[in-house]
ModelCIF file with pLDDT and N, C-alpha, C, O atoms, coordinates in Angstrom:
data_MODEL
#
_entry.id   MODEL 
#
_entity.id                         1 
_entity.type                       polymer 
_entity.pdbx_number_of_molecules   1 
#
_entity_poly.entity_id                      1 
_entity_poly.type                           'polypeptide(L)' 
_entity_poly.nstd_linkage                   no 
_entity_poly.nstd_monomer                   no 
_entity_poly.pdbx_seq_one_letter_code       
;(UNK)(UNK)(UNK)(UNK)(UNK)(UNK)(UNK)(UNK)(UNK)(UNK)(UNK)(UNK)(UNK)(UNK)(UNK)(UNK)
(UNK)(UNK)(UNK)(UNK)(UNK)(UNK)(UNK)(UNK)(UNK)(UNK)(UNK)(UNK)(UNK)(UNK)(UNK)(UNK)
(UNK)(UNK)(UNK)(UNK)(UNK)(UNK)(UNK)(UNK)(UNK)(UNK)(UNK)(UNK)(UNK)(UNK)(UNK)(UNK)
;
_entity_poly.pdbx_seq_one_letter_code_can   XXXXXXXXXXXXXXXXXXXXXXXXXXXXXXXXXXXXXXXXXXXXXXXX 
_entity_poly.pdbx_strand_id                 A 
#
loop_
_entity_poly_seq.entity_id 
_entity_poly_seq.num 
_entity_poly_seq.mon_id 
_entity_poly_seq.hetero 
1 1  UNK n 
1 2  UNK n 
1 3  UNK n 
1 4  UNK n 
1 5  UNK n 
1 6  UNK n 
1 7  UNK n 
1 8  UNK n 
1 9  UNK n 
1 10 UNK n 
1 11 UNK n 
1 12 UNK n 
1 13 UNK n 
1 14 UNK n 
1 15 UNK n 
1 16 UNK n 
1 17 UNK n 
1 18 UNK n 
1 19 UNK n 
1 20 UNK n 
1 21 UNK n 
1 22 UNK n 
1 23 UNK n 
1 24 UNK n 
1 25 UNK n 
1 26 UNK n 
1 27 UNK n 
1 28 UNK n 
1 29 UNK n 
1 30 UNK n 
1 31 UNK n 
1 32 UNK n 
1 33 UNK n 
1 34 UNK n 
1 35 UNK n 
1 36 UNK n 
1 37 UNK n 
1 38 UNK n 
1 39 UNK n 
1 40 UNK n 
1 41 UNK n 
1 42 UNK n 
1 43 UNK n 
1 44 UNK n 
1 45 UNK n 
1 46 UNK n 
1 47 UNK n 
1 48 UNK n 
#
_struct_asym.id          A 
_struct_asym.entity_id   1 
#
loop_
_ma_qa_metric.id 
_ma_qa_metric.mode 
_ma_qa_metric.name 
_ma_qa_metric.software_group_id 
_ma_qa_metric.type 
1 global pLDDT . pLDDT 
2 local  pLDDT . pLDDT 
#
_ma_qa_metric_global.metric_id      1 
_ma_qa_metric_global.metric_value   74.73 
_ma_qa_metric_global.model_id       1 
_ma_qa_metric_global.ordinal_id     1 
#
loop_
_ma_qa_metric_local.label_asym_id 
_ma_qa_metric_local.label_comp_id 
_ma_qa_metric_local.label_seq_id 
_ma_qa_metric_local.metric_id 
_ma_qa_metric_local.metric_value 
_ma_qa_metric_local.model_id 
_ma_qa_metric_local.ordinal_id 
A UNK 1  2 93.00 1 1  
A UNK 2  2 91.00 1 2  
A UNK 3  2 90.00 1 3  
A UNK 4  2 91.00 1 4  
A UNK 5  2 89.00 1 5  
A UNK 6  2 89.00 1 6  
A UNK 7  2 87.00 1 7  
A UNK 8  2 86.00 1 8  
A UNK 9  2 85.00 1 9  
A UNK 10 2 83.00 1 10 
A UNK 11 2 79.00 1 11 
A UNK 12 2 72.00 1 12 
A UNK 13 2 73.00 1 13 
A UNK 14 2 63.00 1 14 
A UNK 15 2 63.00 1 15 
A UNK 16 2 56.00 1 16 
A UNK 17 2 57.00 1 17 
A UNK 18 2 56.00 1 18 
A UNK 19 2 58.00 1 19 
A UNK 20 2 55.00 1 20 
A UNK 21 2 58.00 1 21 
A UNK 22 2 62.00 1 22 
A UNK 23 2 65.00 1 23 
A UNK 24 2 57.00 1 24 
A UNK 25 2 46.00 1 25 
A UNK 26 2 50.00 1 26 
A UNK 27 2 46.00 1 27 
A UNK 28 2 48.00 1 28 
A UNK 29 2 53.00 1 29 
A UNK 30 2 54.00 1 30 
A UNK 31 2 56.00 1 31 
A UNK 32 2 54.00 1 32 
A UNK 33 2 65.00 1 33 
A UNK 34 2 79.00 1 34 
A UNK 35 2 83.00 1 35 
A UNK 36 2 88.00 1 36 
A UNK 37 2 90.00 1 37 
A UNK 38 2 92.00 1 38 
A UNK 39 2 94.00 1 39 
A UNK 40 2 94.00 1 40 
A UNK 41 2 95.00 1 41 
A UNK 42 2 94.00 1 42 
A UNK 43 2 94.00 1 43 
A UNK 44 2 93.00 1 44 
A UNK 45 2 92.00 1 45 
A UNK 46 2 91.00 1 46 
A UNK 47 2 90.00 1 47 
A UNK 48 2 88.00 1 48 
#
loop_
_atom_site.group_PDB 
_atom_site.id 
_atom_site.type_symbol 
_atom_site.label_atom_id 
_atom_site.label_alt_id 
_atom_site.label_comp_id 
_atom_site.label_asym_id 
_atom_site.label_entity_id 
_atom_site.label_seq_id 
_atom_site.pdbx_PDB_ins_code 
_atom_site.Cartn_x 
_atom_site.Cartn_y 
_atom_site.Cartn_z 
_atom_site.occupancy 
_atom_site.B_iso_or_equiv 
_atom_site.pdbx_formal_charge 
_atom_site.auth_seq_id 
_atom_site.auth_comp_id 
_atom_site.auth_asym_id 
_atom_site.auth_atom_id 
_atom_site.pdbx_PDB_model_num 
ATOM 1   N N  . UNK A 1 1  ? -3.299  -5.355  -15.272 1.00 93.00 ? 1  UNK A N  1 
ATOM 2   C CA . UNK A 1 1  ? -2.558  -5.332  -16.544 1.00 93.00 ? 1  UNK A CA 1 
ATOM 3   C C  . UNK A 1 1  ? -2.694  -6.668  -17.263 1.00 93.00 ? 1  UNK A C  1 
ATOM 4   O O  . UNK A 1 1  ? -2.786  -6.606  -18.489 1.00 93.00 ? 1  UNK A O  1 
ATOM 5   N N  . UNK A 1 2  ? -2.721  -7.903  -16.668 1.00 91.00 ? 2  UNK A N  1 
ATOM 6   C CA . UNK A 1 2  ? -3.070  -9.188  -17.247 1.00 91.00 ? 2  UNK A CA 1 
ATOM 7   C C  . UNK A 1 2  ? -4.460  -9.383  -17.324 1.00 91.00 ? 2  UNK A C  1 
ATOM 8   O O  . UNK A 1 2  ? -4.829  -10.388 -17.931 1.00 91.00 ? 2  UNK A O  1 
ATOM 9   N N  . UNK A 1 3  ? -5.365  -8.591  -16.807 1.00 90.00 ? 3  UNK A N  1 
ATOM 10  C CA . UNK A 1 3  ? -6.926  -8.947  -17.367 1.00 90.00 ? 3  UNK A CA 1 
ATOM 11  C C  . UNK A 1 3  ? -7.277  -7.787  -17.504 1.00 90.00 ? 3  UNK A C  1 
ATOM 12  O O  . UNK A 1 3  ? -7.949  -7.420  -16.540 1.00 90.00 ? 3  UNK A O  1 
ATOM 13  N N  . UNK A 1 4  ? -7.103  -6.850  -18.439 1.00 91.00 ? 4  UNK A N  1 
ATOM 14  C CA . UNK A 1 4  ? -7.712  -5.396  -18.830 1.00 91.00 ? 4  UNK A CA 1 
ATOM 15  C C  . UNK A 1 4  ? -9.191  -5.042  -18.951 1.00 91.00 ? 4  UNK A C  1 
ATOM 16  O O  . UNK A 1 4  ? -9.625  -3.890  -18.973 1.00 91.00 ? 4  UNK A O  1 
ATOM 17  N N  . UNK A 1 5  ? -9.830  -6.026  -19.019 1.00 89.00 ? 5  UNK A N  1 
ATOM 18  C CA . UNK A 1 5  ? -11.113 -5.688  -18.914 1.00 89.00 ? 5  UNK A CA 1 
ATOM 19  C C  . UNK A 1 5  ? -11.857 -6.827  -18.126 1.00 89.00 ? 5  UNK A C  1 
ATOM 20  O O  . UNK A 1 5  ? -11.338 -7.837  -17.651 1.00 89.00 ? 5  UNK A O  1 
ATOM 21  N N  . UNK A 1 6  ? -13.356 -6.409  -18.080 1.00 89.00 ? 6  UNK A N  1 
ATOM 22  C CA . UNK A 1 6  ? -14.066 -7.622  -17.307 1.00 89.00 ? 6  UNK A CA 1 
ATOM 23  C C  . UNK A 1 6  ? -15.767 -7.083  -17.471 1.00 89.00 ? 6  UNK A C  1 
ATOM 24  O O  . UNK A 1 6  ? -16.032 -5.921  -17.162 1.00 89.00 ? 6  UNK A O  1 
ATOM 25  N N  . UNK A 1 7  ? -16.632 -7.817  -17.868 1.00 87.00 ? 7  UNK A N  1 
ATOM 26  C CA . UNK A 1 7  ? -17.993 -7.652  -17.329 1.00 87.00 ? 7  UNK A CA 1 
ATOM 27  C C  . UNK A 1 7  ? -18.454 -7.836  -16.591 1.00 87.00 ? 7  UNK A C  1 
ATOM 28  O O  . UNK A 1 7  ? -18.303 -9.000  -16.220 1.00 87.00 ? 7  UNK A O  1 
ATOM 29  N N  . UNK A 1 8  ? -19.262 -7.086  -15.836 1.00 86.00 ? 8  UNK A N  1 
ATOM 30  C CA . UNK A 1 8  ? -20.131 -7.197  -14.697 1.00 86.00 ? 8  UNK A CA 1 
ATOM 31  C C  . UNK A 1 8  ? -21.838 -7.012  -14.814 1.00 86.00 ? 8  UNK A C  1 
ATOM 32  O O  . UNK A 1 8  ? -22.486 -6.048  -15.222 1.00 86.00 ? 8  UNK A O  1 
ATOM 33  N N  . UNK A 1 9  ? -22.251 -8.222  -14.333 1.00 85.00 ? 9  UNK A N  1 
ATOM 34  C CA . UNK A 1 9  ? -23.870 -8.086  -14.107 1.00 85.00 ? 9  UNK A CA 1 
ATOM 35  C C  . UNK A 1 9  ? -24.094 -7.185  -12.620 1.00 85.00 ? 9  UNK A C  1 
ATOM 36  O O  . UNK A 1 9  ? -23.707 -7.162  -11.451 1.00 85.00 ? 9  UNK A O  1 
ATOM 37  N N  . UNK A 1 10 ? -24.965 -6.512  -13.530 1.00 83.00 ? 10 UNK A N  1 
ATOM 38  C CA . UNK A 1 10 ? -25.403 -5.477  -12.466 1.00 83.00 ? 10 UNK A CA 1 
ATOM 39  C C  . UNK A 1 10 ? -27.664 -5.567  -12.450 1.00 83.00 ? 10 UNK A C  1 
ATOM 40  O O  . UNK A 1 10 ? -28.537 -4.929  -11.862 1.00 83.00 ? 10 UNK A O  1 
ATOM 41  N N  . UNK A 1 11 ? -27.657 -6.335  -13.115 1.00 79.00 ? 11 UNK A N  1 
ATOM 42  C CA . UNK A 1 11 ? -29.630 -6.308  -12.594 1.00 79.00 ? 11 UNK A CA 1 
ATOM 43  C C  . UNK A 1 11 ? -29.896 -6.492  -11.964 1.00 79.00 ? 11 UNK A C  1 
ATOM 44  O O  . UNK A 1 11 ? -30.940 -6.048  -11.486 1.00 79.00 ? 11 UNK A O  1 
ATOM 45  N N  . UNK A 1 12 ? -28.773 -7.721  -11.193 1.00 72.00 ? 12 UNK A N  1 
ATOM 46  C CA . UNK A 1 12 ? -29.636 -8.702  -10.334 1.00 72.00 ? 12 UNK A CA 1 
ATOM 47  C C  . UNK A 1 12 ? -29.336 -8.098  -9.123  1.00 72.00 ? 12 UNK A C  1 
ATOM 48  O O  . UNK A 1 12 ? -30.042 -8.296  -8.135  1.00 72.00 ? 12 UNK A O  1 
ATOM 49  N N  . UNK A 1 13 ? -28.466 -7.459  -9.102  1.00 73.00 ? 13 UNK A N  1 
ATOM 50  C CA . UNK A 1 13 ? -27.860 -6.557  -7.370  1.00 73.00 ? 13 UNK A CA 1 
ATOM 51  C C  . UNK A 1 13 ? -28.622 -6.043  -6.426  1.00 73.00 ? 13 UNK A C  1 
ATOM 52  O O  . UNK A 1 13 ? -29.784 -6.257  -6.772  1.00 73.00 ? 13 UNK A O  1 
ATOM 53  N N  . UNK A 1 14 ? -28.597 -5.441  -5.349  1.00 63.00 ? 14 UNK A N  1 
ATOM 54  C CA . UNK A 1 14 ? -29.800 -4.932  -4.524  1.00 63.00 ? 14 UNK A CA 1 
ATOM 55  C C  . UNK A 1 14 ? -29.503 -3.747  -4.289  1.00 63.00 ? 14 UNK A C  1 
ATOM 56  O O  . UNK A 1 14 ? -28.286 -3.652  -4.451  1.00 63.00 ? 14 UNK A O  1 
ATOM 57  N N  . UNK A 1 15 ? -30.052 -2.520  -3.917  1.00 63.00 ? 15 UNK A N  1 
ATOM 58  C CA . UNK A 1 15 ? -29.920 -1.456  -3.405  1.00 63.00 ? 15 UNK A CA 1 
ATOM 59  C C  . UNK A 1 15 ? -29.814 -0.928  -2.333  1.00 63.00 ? 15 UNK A C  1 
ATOM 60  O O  . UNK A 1 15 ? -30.876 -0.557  -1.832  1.00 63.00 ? 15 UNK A O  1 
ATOM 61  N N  . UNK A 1 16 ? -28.707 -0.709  -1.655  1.00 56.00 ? 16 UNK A N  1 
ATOM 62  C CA . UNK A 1 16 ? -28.831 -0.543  -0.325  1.00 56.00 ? 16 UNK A CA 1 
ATOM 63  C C  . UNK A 1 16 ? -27.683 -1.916  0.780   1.00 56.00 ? 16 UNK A C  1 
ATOM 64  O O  . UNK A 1 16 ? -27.376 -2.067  1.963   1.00 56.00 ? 16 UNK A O  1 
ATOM 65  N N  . UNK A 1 17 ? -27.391 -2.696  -0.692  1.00 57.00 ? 17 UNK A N  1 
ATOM 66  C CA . UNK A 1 17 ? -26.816 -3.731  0.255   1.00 57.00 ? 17 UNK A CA 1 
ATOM 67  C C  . UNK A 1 17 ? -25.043 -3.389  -0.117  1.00 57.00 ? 17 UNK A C  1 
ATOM 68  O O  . UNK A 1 17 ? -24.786 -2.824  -1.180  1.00 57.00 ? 17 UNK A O  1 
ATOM 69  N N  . UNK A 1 18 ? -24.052 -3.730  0.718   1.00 56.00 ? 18 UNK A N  1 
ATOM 70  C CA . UNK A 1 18 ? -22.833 -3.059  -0.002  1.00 56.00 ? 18 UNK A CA 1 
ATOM 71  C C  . UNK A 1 18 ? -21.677 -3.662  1.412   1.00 56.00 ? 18 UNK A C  1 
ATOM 72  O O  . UNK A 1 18 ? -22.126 -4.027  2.499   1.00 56.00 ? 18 UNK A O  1 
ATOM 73  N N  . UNK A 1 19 ? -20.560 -3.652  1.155   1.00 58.00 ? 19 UNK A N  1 
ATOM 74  C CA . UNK A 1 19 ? -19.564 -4.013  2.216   1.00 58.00 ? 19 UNK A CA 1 
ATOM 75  C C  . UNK A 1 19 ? -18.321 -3.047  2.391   1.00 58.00 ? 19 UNK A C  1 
ATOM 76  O O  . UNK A 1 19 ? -18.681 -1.990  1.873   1.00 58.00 ? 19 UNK A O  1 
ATOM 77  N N  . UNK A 1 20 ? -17.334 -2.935  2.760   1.00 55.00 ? 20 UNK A N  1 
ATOM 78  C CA . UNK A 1 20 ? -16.212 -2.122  3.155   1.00 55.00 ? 20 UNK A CA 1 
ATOM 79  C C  . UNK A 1 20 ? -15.928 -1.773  1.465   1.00 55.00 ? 20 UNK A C  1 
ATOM 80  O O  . UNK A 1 20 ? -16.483 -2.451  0.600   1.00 55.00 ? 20 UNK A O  1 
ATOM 81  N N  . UNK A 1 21 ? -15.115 -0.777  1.161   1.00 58.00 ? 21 UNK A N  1 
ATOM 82  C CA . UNK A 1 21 ? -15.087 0.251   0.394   1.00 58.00 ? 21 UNK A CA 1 
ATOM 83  C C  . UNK A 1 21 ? -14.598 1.320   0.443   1.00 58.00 ? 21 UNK A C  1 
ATOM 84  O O  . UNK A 1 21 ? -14.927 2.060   1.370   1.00 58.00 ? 21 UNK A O  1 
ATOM 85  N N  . UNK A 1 22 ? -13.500 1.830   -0.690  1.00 62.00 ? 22 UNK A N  1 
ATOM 86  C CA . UNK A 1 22 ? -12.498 2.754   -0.023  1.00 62.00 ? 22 UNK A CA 1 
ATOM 87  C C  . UNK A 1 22 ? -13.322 4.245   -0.903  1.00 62.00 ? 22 UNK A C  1 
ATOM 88  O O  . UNK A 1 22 ? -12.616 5.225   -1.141  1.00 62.00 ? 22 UNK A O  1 
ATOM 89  N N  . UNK A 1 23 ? -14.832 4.243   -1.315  1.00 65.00 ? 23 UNK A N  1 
ATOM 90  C CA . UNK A 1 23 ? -15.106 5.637   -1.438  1.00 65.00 ? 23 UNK A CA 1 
ATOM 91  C C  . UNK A 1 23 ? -15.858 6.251   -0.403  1.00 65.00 ? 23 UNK A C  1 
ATOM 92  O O  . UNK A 1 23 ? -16.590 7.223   -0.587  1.00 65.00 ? 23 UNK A O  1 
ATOM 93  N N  . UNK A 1 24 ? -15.664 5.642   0.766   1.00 57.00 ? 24 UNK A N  1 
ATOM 94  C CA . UNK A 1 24 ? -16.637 6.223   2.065   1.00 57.00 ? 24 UNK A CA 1 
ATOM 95  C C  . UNK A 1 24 ? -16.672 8.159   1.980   1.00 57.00 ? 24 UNK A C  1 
ATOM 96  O O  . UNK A 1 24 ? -17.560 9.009   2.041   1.00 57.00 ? 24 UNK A O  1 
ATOM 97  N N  . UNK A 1 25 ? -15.144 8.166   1.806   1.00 46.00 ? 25 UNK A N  1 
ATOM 98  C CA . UNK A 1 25 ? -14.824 9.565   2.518   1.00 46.00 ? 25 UNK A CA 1 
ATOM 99  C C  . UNK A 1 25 ? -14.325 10.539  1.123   1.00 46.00 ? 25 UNK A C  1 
ATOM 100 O O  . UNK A 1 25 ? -13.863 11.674  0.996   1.00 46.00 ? 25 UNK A O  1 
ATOM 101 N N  . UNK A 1 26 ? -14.610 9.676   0.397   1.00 50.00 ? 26 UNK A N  1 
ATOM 102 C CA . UNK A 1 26 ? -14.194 10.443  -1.322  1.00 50.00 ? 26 UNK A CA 1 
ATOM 103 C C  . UNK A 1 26 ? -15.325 11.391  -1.732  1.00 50.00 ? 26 UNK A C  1 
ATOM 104 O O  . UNK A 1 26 ? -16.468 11.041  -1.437  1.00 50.00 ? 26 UNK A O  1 
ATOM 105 N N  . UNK A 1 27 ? -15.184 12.292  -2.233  1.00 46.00 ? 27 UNK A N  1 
ATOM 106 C CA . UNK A 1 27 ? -16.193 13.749  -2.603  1.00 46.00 ? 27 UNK A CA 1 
ATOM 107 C C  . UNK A 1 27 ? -17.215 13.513  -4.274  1.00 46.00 ? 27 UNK A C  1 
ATOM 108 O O  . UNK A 1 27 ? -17.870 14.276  -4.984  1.00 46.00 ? 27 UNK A O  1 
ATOM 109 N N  . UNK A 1 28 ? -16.903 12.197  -4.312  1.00 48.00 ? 28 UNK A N  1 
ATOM 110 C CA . UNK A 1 28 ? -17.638 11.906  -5.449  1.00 48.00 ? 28 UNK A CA 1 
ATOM 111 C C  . UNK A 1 28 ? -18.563 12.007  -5.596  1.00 48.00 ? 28 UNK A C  1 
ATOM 112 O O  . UNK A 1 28 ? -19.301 11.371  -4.843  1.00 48.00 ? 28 UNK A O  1 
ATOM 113 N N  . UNK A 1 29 ? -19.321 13.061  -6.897  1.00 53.00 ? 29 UNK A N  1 
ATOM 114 C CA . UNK A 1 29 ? -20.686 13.504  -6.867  1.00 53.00 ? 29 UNK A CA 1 
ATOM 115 C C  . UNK A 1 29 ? -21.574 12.581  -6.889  1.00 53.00 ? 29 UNK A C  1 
ATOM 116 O O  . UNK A 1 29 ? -21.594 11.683  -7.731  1.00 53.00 ? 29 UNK A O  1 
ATOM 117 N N  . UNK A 1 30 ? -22.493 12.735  -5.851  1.00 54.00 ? 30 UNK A N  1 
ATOM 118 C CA . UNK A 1 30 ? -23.424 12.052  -5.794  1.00 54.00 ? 30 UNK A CA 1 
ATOM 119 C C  . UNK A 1 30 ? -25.046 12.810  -5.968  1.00 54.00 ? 30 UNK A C  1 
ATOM 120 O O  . UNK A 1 30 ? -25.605 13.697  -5.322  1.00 54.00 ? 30 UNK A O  1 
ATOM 121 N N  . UNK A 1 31 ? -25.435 12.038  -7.084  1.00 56.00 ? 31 UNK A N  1 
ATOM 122 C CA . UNK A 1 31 ? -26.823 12.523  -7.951  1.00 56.00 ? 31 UNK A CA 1 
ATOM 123 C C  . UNK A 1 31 ? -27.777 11.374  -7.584  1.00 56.00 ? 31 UNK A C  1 
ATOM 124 O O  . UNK A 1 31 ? -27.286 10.300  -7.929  1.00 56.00 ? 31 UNK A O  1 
ATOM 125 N N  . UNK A 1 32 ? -28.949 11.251  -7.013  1.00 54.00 ? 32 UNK A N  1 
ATOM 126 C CA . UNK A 1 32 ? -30.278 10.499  -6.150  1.00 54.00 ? 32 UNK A CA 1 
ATOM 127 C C  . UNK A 1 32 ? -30.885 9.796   -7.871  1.00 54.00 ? 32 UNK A C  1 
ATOM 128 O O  . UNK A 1 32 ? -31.871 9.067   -7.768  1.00 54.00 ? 32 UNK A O  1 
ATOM 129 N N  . UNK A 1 33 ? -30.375 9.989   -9.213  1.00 65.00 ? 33 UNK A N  1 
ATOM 130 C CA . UNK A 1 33 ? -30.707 9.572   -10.129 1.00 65.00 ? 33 UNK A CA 1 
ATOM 131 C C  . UNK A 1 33 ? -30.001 8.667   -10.897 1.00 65.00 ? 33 UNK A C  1 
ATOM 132 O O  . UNK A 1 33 ? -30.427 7.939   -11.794 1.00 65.00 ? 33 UNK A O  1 
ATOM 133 N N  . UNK A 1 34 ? -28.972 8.770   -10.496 1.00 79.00 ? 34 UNK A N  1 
ATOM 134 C CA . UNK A 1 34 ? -27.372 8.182   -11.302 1.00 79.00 ? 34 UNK A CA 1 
ATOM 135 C C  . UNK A 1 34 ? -26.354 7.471   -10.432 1.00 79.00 ? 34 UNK A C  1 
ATOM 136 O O  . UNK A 1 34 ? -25.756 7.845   -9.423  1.00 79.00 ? 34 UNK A O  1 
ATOM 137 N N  . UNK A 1 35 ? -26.325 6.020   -11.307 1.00 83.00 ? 35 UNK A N  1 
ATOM 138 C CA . UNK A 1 35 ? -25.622 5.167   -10.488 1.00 83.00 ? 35 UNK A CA 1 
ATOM 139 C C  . UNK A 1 35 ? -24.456 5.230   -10.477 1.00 83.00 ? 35 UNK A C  1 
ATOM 140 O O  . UNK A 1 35 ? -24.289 6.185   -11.236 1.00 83.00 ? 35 UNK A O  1 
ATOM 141 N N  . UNK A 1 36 ? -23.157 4.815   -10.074 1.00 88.00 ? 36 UNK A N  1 
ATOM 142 C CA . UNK A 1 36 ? -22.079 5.049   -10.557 1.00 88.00 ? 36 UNK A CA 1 
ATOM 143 C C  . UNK A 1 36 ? -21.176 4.108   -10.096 1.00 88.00 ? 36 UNK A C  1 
ATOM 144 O O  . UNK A 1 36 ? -21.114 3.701   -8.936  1.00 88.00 ? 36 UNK A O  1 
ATOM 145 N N  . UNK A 1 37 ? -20.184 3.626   -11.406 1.00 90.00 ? 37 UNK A N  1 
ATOM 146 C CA . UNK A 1 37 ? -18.903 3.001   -10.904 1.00 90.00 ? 37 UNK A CA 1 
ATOM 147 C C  . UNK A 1 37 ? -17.946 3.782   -10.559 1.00 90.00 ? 37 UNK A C  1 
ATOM 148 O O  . UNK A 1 37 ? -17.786 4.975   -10.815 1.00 90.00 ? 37 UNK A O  1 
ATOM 149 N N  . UNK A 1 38 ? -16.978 2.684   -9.652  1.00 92.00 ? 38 UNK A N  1 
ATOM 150 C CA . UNK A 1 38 ? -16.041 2.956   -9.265  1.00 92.00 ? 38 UNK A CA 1 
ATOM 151 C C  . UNK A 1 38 ? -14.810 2.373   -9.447  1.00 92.00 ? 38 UNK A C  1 
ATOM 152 O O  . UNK A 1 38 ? -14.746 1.261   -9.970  1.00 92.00 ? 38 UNK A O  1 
ATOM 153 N N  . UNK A 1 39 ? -13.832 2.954   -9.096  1.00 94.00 ? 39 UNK A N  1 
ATOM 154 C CA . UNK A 1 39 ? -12.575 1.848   -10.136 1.00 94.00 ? 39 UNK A CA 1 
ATOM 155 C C  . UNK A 1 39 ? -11.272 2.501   -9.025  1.00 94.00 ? 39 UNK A C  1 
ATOM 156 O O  . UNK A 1 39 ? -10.815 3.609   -9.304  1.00 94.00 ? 39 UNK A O  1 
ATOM 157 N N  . UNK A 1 40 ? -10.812 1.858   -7.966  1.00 94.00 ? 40 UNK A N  1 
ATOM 158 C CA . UNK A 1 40 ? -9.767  1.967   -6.990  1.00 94.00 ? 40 UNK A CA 1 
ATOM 159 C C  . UNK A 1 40 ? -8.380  1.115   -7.135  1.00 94.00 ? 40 UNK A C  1 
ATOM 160 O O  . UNK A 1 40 ? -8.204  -0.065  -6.831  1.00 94.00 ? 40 UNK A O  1 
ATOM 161 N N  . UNK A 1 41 ? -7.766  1.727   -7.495  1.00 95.00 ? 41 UNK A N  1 
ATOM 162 C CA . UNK A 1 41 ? -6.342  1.293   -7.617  1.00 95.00 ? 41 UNK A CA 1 
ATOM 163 C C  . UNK A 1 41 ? -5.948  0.861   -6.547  1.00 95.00 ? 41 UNK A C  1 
ATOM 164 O O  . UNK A 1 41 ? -6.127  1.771   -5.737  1.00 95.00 ? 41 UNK A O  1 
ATOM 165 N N  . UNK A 1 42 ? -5.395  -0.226  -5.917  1.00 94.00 ? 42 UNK A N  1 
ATOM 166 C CA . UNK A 1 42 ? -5.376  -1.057  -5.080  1.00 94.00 ? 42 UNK A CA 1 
ATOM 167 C C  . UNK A 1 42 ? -3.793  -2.026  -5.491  1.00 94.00 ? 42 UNK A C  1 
ATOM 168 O O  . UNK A 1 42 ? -3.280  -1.997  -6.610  1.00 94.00 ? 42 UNK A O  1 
ATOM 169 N N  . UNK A 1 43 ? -3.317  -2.715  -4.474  1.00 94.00 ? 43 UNK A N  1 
ATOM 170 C CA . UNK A 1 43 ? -2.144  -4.004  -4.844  1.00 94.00 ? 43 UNK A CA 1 
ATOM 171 C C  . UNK A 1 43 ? -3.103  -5.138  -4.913  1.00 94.00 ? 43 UNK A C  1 
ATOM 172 O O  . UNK A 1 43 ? -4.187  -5.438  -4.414  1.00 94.00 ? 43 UNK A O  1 
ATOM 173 N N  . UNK A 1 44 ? -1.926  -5.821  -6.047  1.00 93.00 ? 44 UNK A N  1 
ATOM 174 C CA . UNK A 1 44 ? -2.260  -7.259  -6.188  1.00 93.00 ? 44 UNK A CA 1 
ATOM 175 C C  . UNK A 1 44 ? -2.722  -7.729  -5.236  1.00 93.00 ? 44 UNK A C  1 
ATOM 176 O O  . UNK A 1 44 ? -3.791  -8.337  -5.217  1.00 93.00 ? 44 UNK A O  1 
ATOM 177 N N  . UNK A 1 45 ? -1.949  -7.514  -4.220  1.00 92.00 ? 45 UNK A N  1 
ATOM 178 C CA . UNK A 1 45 ? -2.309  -8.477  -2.752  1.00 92.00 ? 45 UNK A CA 1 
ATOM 179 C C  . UNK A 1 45 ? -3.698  -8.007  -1.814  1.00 92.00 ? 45 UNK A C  1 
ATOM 180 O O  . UNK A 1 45 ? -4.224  -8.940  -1.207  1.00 92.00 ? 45 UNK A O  1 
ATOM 181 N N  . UNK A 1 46 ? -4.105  -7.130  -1.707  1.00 91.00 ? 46 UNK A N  1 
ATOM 182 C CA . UNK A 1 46 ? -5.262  -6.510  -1.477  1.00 91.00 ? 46 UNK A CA 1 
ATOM 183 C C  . UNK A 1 46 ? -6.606  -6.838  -2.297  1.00 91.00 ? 46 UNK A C  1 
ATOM 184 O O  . UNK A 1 46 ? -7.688  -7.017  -1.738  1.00 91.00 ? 46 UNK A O  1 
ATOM 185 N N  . UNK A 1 47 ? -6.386  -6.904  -3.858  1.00 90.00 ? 47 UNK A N  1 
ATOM 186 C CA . UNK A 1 47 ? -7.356  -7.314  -4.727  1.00 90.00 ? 47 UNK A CA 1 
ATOM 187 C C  . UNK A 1 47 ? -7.076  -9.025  -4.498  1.00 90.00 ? 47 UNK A C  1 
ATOM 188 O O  . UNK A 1 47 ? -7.968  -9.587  -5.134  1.00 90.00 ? 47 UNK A O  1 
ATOM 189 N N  . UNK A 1 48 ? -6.488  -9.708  -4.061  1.00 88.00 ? 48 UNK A N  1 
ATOM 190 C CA . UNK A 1 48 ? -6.831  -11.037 -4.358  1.00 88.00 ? 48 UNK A CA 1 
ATOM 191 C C  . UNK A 1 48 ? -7.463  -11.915 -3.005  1.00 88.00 ? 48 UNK A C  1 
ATOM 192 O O  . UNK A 1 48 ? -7.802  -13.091 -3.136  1.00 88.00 ? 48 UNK A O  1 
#
């Protein structure tokens, strides 16, 4: 709510490289063509 938005560079990233993450077990369509964000509601204390 105090920083509503934010940019992110995404060129320089790698494919295949990635760490813990709460869409392991989520049914989110996944297309072998299309990248996709994600956006997890989480506490302050968890995000910091």
């Amino acid at each position: 709510n105090d920083k509503p938005s934010a940019i992110f560079k995404i060129s320089g990233l790698k494919a295949g490289v990635g760490g813990e993450h709460p869409f392991g077990m989520m049914s989110a369509p996944h297309m072998p063509s299309v990248a996709q964000v994600g956006v997890s509601i989480e506490s302050l204390e968890q995000l910091a």
